[in-house]
C-alpha atoms as a PDB file:
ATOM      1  CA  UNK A   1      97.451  90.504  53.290  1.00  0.00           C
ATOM      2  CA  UNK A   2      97.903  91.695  56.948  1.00  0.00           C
ATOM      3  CA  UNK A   3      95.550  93.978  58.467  1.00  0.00           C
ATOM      4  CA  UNK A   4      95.987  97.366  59.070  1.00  0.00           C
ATOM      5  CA  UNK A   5      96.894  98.299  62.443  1.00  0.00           C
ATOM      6  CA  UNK A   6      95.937 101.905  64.052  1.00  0.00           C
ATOM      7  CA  UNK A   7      98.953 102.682  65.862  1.00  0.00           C
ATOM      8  CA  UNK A   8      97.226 104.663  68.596  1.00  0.00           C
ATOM      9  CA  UNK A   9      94.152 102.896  68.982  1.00  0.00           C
ATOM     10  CA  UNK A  10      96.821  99.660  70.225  1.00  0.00           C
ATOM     11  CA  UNK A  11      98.562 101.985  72.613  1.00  0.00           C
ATOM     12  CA  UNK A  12      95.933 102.977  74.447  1.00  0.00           C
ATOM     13  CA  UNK A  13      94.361  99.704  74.816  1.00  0.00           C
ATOM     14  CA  UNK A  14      97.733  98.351  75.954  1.00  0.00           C
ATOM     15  CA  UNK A  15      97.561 101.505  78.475  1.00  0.00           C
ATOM     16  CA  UNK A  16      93.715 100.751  79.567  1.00  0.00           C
ATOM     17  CA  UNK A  17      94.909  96.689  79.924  1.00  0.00           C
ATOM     18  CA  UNK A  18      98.095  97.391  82.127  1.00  0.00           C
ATOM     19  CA  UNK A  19      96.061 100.122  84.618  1.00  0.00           C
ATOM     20  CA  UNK A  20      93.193  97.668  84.856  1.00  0.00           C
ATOM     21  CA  UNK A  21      96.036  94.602  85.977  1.00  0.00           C
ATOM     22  CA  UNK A  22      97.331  97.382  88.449  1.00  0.00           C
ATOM     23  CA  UNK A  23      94.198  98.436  90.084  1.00  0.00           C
ATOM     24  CA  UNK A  24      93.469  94.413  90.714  1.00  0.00           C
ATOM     25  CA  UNK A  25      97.087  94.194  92.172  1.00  0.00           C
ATOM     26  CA  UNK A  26      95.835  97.330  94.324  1.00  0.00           C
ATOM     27  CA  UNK A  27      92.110  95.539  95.217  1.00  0.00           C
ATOM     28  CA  UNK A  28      93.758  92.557  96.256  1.00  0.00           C
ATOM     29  CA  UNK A  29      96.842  94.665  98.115  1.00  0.00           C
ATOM     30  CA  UNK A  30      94.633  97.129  99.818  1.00  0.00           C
ATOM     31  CA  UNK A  31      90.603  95.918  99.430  1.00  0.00           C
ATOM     32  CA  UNK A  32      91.493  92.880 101.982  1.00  0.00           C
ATOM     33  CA  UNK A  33      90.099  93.704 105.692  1.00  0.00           C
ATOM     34  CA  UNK A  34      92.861  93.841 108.754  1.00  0.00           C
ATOM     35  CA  UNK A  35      91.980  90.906 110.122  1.00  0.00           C
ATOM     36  CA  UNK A  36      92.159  88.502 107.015  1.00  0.00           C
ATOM     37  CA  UNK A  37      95.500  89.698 106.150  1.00  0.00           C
ATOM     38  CA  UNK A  38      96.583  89.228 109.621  1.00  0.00           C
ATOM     39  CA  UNK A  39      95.334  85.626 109.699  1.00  0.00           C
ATOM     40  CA  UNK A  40      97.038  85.215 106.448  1.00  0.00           C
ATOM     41  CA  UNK A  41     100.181  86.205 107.651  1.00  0.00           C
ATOM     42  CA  UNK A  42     100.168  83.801 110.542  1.00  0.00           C
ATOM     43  CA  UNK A  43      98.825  80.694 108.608  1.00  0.00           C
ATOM     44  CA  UNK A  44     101.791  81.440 106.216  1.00  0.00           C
ATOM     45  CA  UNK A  45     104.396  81.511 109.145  1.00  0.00           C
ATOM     46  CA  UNK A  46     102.660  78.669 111.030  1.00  0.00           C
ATOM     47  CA  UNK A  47     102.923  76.531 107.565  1.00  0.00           C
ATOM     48  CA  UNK A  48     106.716  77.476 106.970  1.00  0.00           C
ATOM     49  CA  UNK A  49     108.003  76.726 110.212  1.00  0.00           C
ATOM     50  CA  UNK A  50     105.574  72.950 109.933  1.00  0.00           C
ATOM     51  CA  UNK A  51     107.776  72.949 106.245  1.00  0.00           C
ATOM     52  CA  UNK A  52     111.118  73.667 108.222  1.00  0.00           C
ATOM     53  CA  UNK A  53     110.458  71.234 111.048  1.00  0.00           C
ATOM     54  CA  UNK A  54     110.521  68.344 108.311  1.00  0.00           C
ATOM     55  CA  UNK A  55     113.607  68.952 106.508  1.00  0.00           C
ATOM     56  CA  UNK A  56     116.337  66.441 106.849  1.00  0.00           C
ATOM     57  CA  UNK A  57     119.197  67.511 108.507  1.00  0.00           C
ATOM     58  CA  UNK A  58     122.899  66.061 106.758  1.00  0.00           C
END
């Protein structure tokens, strides 16, 4: 037999689940210092302009 299910008690811990994925979205968005995204930023444009310079030209 299945088990019984209490409707209410899933919602909410879907609810509790999806805030707690959104506030580690928002830590990761918003806990990271100035500087580090900054340097991020610029190692991510300094590696796709090394990607670009390789391609192959037809």
């Amino acid at each position: 037999m299945a088990e019984i299910v209490n409707l209410k008690r899933v919602k909410k811990a879907k609810a509790r689940a999806d805030k707690e994925a959104e506030a580690a979205s928002n830590r990761a968005q918003f806990g990271t210092p100035k500087n580090l995204r900054e340097l991020a930023k610029a190692q991510a444009a300094q590696d796709a302009k090394k990607h670009s310079g390789h391609k192959k030209d037809d």
